[in-house]
PDB file of N, CA and C in Angstrom:
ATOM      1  N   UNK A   1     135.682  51.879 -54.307  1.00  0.00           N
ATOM      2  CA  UNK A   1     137.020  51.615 -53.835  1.00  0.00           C
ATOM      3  C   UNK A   1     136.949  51.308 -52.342  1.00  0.00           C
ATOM      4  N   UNK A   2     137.652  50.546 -52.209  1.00  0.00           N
ATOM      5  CA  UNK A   2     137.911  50.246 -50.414  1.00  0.00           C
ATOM      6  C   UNK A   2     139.357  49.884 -50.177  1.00  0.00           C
ATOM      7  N   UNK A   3     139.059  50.387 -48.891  1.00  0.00           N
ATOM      8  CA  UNK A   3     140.225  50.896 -47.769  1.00  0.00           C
ATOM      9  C   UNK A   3     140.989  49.890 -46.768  1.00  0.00           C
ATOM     10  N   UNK A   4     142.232  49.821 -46.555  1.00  0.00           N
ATOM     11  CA  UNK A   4     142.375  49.229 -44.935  1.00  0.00           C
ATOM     12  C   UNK A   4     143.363  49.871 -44.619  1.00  0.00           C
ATOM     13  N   UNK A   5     143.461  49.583 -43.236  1.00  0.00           N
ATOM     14  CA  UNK A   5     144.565  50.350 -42.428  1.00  0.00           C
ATOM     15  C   UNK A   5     145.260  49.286 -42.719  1.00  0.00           C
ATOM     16  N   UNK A   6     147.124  49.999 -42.414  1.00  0.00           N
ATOM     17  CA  UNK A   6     147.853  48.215 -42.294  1.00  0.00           C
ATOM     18  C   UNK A   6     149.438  49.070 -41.497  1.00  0.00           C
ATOM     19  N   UNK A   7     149.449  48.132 -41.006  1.00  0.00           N
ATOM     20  CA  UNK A   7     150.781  48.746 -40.358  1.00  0.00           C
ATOM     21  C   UNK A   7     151.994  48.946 -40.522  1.00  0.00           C
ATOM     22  N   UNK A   8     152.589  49.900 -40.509  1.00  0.00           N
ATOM     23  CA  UNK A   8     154.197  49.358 -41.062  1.00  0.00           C
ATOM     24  C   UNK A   8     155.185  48.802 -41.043  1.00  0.00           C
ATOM     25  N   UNK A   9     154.921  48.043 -39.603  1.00  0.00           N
ATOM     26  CA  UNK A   9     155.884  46.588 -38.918  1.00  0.00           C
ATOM     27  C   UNK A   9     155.102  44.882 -39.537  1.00  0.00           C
ATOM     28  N   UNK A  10     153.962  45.625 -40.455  1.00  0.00           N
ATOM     29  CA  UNK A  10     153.224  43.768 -40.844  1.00  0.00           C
ATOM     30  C   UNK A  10     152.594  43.481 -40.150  1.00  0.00           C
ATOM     31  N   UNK A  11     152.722  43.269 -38.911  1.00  0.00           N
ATOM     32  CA  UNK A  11     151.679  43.132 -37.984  1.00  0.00           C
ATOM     33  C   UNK A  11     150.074  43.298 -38.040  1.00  0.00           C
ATOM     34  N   UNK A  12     149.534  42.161 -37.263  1.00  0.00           N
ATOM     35  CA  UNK A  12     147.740  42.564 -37.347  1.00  0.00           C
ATOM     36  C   UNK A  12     147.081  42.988 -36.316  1.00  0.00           C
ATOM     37  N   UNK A  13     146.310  44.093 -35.674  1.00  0.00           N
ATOM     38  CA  UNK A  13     145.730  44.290 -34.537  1.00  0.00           C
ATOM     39  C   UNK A  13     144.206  44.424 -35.318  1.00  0.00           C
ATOM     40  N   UNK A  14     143.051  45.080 -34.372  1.00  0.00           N
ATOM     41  CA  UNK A  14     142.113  45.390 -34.274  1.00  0.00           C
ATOM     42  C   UNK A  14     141.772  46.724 -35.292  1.00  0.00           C
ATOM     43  N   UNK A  15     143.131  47.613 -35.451  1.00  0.00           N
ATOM     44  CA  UNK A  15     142.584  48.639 -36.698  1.00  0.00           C
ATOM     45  C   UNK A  15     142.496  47.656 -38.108  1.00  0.00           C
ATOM     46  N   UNK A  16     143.476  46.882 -38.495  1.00  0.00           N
ATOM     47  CA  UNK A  16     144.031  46.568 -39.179  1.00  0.00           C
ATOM     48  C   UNK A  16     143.309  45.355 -39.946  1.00  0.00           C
ATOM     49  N   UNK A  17     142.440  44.842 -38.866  1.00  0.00           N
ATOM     50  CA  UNK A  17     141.230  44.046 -39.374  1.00  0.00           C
ATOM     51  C   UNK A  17     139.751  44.622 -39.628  1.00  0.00           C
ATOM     52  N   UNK A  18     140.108  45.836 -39.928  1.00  0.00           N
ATOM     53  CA  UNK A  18     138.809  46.410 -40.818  1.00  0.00           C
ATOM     54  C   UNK A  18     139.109  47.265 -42.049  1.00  0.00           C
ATOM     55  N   UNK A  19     137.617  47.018 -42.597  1.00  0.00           N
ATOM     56  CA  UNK A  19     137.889  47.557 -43.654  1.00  0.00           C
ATOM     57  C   UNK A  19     136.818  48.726 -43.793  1.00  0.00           C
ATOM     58  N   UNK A  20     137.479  49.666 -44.965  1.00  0.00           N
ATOM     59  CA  UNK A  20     136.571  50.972 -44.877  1.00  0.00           C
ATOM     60  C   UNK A  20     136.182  50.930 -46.186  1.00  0.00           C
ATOM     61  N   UNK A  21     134.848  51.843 -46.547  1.00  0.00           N
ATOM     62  CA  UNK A  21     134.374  52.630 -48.088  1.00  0.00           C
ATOM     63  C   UNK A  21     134.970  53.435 -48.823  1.00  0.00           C
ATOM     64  N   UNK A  22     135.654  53.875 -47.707  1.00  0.00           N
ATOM     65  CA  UNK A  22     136.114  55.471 -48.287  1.00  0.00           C
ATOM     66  C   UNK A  22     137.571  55.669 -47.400  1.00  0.00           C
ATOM     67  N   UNK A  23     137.886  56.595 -47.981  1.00  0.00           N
ATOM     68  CA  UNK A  23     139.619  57.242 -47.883  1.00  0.00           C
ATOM     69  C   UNK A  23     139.590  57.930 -46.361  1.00  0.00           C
ATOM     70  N   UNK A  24     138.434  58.796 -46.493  1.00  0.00           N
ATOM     71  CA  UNK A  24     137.859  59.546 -44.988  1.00  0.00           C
ATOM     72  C   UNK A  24     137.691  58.548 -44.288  1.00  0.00           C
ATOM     73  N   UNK A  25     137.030  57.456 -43.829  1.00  0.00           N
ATOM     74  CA  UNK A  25     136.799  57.001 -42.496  1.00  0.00           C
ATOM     75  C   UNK A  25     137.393  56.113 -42.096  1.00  0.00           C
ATOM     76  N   UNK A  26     138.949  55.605 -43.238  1.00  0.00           N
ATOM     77  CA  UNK A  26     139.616  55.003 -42.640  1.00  0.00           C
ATOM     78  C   UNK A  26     140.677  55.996 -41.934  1.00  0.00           C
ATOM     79  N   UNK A  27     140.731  57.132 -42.867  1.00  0.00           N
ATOM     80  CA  UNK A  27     141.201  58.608 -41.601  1.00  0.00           C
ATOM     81  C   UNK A  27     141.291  59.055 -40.473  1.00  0.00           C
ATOM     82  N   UNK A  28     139.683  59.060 -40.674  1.00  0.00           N
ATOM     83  CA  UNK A  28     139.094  59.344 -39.583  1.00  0.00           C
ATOM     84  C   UNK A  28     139.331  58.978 -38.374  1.00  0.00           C
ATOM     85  N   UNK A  29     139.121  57.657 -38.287  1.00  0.00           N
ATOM     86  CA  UNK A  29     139.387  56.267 -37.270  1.00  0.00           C
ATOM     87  C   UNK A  29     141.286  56.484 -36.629  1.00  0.00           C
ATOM     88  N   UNK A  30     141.895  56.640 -37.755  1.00  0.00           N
ATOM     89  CA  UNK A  30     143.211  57.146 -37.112  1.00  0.00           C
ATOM     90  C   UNK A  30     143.410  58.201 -36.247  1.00  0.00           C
ATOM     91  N   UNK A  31     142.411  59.012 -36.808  1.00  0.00           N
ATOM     92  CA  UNK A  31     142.587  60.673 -36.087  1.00  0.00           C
ATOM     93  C   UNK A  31     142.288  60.305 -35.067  1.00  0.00           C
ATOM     94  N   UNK A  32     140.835  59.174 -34.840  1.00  0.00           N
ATOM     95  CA  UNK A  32     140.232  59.447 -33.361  1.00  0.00           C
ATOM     96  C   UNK A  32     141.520  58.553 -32.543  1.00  0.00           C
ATOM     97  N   UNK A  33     142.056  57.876 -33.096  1.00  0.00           N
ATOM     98  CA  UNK A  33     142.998  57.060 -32.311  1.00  0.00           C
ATOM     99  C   UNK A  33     144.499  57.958 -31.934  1.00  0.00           C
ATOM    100  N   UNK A  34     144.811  58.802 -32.577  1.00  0.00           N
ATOM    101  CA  UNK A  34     146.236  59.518 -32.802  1.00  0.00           C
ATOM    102  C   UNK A  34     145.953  61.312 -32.561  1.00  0.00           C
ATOM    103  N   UNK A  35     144.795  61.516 -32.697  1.00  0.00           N
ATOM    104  CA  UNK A  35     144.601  62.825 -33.080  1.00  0.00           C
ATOM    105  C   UNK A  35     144.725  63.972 -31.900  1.00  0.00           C
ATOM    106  N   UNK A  36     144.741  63.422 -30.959  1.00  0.00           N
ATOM    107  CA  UNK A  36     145.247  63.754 -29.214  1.00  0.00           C
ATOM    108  C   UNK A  36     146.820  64.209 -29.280  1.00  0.00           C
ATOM    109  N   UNK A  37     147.457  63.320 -29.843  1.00  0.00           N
ATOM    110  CA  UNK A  37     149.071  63.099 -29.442  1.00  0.00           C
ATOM    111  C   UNK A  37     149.991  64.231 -30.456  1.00  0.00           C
ATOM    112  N   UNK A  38     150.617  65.420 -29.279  1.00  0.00           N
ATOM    113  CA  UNK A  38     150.792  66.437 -29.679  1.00  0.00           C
ATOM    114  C   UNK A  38     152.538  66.389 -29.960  1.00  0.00           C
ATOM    115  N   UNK A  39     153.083  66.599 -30.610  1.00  0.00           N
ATOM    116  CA  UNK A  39     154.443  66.370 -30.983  1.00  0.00           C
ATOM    117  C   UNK A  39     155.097  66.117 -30.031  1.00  0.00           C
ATOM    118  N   UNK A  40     154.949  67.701 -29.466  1.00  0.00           N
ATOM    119  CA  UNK A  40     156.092  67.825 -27.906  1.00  0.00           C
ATOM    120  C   UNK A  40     155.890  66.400 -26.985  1.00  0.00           C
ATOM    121  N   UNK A  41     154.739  66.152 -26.443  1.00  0.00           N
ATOM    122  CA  UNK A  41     154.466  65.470 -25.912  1.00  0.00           C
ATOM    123  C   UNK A  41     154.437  63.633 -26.193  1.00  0.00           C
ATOM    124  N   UNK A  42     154.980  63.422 -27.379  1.00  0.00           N
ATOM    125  CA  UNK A  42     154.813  62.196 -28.046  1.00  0.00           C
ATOM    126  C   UNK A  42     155.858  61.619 -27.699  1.00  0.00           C
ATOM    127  N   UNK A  43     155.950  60.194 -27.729  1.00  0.00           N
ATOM    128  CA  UNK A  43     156.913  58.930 -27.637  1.00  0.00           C
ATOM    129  C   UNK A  43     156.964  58.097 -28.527  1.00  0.00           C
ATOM    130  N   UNK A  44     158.156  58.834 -29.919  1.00  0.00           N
ATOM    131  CA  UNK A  44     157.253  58.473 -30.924  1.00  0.00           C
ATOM    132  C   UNK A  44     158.101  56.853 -31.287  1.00  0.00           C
ATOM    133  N   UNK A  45     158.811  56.194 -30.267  1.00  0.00           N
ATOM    134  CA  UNK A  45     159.482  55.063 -30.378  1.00  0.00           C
ATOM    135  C   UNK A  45     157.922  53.833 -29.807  1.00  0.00           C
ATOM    136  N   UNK A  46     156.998  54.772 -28.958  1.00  0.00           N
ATOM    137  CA  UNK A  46     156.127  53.651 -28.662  1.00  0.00           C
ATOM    138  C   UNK A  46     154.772  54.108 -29.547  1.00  0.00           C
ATOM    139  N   UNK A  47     155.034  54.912 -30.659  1.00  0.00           N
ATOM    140  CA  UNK A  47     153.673  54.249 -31.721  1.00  0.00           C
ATOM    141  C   UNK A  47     153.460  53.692 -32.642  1.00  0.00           C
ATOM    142  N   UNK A  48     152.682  53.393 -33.096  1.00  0.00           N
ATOM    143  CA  UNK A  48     152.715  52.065 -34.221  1.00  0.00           C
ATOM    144  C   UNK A  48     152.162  53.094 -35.116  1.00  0.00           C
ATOM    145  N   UNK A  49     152.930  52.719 -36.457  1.00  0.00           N
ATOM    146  CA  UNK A  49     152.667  53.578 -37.439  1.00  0.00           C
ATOM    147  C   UNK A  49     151.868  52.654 -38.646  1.00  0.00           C
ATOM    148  N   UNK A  50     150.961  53.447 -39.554  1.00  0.00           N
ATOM    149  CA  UNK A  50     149.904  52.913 -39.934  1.00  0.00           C
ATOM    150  C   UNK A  50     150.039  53.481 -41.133  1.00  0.00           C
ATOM    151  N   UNK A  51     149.547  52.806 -42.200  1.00  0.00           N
ATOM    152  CA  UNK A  51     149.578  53.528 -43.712  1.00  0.00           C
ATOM    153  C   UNK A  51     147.615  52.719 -43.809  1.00  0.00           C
ATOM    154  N   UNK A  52     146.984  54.018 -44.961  1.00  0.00           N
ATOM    155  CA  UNK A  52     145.829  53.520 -45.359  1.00  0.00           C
ATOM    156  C   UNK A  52     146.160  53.217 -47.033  1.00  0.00           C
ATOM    157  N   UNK A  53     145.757  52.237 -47.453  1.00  0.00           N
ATOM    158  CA  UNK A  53     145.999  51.696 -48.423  1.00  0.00           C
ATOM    159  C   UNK A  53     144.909  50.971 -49.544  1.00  0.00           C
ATOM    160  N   UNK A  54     144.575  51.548 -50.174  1.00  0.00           N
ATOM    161  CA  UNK A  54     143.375  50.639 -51.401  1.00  0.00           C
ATOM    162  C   UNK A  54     143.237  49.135 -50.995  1.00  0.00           C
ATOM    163  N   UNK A  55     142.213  48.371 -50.728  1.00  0.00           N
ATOM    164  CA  UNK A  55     142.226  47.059 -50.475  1.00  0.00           C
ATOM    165  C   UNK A  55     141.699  46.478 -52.218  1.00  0.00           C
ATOM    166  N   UNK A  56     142.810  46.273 -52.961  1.00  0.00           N
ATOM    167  CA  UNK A  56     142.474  45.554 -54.143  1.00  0.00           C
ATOM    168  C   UNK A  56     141.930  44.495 -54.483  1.00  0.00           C
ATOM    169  N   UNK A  57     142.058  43.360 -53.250  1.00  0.00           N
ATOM    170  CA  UNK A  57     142.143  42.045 -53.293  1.00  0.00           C
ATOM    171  C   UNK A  57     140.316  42.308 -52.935  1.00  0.00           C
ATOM    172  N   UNK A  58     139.894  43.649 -51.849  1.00  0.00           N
ATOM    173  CA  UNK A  58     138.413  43.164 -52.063  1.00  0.00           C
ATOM    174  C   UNK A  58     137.419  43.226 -53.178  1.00  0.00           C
ATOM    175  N   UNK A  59     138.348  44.757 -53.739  1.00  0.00           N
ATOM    176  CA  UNK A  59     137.844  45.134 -55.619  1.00  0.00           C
ATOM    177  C   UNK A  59     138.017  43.821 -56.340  1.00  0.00           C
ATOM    178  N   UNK A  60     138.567  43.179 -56.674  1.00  0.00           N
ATOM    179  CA  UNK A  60     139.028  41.944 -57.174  1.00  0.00           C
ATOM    180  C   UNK A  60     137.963  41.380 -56.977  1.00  0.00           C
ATOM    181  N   UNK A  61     137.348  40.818 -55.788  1.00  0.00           N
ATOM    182  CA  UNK A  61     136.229  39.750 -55.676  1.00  0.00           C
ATOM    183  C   UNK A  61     135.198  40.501 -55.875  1.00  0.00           C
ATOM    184  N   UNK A  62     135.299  41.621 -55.741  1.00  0.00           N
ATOM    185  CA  UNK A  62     133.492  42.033 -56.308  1.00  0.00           C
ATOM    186  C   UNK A  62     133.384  42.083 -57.868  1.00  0.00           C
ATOM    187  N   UNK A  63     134.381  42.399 -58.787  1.00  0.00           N
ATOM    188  CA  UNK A  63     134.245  42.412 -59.880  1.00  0.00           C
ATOM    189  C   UNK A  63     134.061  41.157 -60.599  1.00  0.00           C
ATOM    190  N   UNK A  64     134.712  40.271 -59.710  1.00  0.00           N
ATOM    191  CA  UNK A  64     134.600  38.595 -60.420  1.00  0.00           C
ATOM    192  C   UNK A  64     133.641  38.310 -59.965  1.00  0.00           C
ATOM    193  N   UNK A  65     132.715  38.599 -59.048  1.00  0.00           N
ATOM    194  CA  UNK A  65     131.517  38.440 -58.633  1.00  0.00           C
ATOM    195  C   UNK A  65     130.495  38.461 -59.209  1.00  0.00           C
ATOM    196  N   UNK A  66     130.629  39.871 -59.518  1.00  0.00           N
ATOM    197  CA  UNK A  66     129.849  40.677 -60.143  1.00  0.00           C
ATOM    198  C   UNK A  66     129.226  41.540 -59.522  1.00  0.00           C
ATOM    199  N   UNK A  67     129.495  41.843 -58.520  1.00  0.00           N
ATOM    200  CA  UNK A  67     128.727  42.256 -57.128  1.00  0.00           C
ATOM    201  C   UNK A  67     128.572  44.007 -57.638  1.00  0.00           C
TER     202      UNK A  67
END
């Protein structure tokens, strides 16, 4: 199974153009990016919010592949 980050405004940056193996290190990668930012202290009108999501379309080509 594989992973991508994707954002919840549609938008494409630099998380959002990778892809992961696993459920954890597309996690992960958020944590190291977000994992600082403590409630009290947050602005949460200036963060971009992110969902990790199954990338089907790459399952798709490996199976027609055969890969």
């Amino acid at each position: 199974m594989n992973y991508k980050i994707r954002r919840i405004d549609g938008k494409e940056d630099d998380v959002t153009s990778q892809t992961f193996s696993n459920f954890a290190d597309a996690y992960d990668l958020l944590d190291k990016i977000y994992g600082d930012i403590c409630c009290s202290d947050a602005d949460y009108g200036d963060i971009i919010y992110y969902d990790i999501v199954e990338d089907k379309k790459i399952e798709k080509n490996i199976h027609e592949k055969g890969i």
